[in-house]
Protein backbone atom coordinates (compact mmCIF):
# COMPACT_ATOMS: atom_id res chain seq x y z
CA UNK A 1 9.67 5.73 -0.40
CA UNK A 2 6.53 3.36 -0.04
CA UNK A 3 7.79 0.18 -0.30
CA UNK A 4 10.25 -0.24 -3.78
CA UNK A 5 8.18 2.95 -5.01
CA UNK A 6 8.54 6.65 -4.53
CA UNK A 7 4.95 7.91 -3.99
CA UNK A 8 3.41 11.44 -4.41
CA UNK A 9 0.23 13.07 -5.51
CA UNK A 10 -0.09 13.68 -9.55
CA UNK A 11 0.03 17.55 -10.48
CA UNK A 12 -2.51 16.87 -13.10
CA UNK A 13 -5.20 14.97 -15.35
CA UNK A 14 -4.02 12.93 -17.99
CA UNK A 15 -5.29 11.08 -20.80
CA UNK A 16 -1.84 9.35 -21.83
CA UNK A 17 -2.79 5.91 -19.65
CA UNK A 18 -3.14 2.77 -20.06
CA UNK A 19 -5.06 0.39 -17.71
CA UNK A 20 -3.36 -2.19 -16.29
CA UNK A 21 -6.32 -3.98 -13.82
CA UNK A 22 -8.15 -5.29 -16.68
CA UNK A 23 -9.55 -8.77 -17.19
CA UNK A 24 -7.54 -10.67 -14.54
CA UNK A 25 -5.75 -8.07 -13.46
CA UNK A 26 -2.95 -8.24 -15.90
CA UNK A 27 -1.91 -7.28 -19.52
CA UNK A 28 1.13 -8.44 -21.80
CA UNK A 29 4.24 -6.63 -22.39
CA UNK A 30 3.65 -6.36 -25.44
CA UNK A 31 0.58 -4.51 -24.67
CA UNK A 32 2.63 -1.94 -22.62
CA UNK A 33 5.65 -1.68 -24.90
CA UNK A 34 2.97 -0.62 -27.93
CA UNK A 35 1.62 1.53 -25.89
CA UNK A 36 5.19 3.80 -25.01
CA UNK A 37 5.97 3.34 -28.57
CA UNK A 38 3.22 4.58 -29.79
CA UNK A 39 4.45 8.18 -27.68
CA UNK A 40 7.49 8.21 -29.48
CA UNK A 41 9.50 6.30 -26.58
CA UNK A 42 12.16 3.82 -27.04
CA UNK A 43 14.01 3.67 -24.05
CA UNK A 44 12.23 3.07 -21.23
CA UNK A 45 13.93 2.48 -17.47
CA UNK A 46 11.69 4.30 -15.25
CA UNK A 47 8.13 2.70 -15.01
CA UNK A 48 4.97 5.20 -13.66
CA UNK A 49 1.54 3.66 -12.09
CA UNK A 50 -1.01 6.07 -11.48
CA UNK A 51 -3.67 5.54 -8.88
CA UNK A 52 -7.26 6.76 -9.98
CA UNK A 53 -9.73 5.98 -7.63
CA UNK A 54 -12.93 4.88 -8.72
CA UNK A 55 -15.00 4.46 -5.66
CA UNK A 56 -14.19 5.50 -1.84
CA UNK A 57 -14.96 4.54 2.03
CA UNK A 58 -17.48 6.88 3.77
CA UNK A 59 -15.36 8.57 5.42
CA UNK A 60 -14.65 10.17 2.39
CA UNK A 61 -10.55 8.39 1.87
CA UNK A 62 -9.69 5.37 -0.27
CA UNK A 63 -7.27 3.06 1.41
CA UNK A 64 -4.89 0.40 -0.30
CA UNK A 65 -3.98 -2.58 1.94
CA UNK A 66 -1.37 -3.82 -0.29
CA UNK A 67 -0.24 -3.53 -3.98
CA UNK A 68 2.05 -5.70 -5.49
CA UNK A 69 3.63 -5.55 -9.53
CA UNK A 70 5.27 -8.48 -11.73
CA UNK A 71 6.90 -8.34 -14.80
CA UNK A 72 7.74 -12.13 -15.78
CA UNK A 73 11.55 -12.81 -16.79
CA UNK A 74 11.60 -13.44 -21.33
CA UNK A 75 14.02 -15.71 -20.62
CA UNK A 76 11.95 -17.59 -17.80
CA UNK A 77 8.24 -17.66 -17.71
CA UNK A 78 8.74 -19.31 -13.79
CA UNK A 79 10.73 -16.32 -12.94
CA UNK A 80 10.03 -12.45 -12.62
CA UNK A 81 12.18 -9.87 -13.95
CA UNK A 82 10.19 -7.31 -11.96
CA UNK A 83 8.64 -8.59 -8.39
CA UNK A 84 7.84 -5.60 -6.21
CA UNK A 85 5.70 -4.01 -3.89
CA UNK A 86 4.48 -2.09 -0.72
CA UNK A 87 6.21 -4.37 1.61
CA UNK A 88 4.63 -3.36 5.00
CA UNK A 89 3.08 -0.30 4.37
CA UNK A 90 -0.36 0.92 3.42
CA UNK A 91 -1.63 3.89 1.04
CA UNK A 92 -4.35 6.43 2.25
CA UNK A 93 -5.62 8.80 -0.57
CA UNK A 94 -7.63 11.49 1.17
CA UNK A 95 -9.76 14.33 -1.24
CA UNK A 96 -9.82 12.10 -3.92
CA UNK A 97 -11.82 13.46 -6.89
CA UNK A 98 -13.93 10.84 -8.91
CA UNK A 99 -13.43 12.25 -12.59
CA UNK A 100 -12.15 10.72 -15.53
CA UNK A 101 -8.24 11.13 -16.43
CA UNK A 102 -8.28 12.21 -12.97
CA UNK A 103 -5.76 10.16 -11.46
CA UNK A 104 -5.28 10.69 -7.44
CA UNK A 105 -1.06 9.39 -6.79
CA UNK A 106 1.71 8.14 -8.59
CA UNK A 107 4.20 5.32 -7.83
CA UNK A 108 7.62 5.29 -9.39
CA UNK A 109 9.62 2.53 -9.64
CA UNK A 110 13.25 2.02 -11.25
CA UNK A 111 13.12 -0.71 -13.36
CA UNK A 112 17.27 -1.11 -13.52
CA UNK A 113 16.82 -2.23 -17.52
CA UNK A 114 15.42 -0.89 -20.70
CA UNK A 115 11.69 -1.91 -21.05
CA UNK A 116 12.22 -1.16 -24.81
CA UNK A 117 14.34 -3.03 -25.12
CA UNK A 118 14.24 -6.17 -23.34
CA UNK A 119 10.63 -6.49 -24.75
CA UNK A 120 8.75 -5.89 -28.13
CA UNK A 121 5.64 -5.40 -29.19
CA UNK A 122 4.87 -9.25 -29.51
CA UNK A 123 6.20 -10.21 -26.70
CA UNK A 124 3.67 -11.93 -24.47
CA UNK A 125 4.95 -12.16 -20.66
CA UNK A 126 2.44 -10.80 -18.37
CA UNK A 127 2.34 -7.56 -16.22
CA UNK A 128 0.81 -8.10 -13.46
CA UNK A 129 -1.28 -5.69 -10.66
CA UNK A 130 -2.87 -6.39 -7.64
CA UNK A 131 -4.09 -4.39 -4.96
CA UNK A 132 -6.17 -5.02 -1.56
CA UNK A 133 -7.71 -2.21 -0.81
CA UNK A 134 -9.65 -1.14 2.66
CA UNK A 135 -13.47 -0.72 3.15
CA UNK A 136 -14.50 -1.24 0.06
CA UNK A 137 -12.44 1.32 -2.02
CA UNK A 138 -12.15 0.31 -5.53
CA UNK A 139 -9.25 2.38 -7.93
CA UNK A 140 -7.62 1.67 -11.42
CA UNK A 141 -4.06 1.12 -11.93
CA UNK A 142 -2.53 3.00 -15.00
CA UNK A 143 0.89 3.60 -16.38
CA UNK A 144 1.32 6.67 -17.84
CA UNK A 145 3.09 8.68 -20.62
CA UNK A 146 6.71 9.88 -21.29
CA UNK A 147 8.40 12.33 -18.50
CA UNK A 148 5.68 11.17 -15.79
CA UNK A 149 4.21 14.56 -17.09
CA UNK A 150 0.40 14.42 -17.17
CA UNK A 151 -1.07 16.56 -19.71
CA UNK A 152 -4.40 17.22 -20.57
CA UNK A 153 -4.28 17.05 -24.12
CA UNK A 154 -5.79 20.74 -24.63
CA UNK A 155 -6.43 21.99 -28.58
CA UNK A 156 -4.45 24.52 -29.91
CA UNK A 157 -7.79 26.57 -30.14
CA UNK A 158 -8.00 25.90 -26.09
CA UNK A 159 -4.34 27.42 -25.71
CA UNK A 160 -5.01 30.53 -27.61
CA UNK A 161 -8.07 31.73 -25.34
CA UNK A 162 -6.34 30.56 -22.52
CA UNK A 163 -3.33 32.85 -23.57
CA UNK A 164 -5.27 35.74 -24.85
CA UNK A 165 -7.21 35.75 -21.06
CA UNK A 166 -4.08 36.43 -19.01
CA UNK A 167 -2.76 38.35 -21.76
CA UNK A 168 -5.72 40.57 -21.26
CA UNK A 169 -5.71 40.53 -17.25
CA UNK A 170 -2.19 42.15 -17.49
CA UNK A 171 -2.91 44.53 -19.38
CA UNK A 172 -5.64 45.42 -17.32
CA UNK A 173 -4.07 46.03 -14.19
CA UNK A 174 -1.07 47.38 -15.68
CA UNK A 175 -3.40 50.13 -16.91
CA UNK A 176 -5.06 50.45 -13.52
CA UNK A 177 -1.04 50.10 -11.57
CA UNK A 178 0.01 53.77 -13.95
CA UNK A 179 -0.59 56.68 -12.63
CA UNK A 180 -3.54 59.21 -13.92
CA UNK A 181 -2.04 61.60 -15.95
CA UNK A 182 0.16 58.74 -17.53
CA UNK A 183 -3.13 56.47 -18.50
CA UNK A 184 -4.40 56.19 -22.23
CA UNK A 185 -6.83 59.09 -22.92
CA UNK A 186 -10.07 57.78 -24.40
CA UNK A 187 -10.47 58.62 -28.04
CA UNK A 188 -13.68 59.13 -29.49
CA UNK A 189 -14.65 57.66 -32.32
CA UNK A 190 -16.95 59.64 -33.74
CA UNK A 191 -14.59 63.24 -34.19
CA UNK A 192 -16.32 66.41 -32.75
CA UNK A 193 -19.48 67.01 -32.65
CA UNK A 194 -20.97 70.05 -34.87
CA UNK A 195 -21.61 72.73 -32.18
CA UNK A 196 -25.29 73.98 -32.69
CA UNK A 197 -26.61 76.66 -34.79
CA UNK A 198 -27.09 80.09 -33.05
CA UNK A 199 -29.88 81.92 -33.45
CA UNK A 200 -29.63 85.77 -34.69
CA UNK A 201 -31.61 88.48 -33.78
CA UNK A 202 -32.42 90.94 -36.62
CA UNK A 203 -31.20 94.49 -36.18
């Protein structure tokens, strides 16, 4: 735990996001609710920010100072139904990749209600982001899509040569794992060829 979130590195690119640090750092909840809905989601208790960072330090890390998320309360624009944070402690993302749906870490956070539910696609409460980061480092916040899977979105024509490669590389070295005399003979293709015409000598 880093704060109220559990923190690790993403196993992947995604293009299911949805930019939170926008114009004054903050969107509605509306905004965020269309956006899960628009997955197929409709209960919602578990919320994902991804950390994408768009420009480092020289020594070649991106650090984040501080990082603090709001939700404000429906029922109470002076209060916050979500107020949370990395309390003392400080992020350093080393090896960070600048490429896009390339995010860098993940921060989980349970919510402890239904997101779905307590909001709709109208609704206009703010979510809130903001981060200090150190040396200059500059990153996007993001939630993600359903399962806190990242996926890359490949086409079904991508998949197929994709499967049909490692299909191929095992049946390449299973051929080269059987023994000799147990290997496929070669078959020619063209048949036998005529043997040529011998020459007679007259008697």
């Amino acid at each position: 735990m880093v704060g109220d979130f559990a923190c690790s590195t993403c196993p992947g690119p995604s293009k299911s996001a949805l930019e939170l640090i926008q114009d004054g750092g903050e969107v509605t909840a509306g905004e965020v609710w269309q956006f899960y809905h628009g997955q197929g989601i409709d209960s919602l208790e578990q919320l994902t920010l991804c950390l994408d960072v768009q420009h480092g330090n020289r020594t070649g890390t991106a650090g984040i100072r501080s990082l603090k998320l709001t939700i404000e309360d429906p029922e109470s624009v002076e209060l916050f139904l979500t107020d949370v944070s990395l309390g003392e402690h400080s992020l350093t993302i080393p090896n960070y990749e600048i490429a896009a749906f390339k995010p860098e870490a993940y921060l989980e956070l349970e919510l402890g209600y239904d997101f779905m539910k307590r909001f709709n696609a109208d609704s206009q409460e703010k979510v809130s982001v903001k981060v200090s980061t150190e040396d200059g480092s500059q990153l996007s916040v993001m939630v993600i899509g359903p399962n806190n899977l990242f996926t890359a979105n490949l086409d079904p024509i991508s998949l197929g040569l994709f499967a049909l490669f490692w299909v191929l590389v095992f049946l390449a070295l299973y051929n080269l794992t059987q023994p000799a005399n147990k290997r496929p003979q070669a078959v020619s293709v063209l048949g036998s060829l005529p043997t040529s015409p011998q020459k007679v000598s007259p008697q």
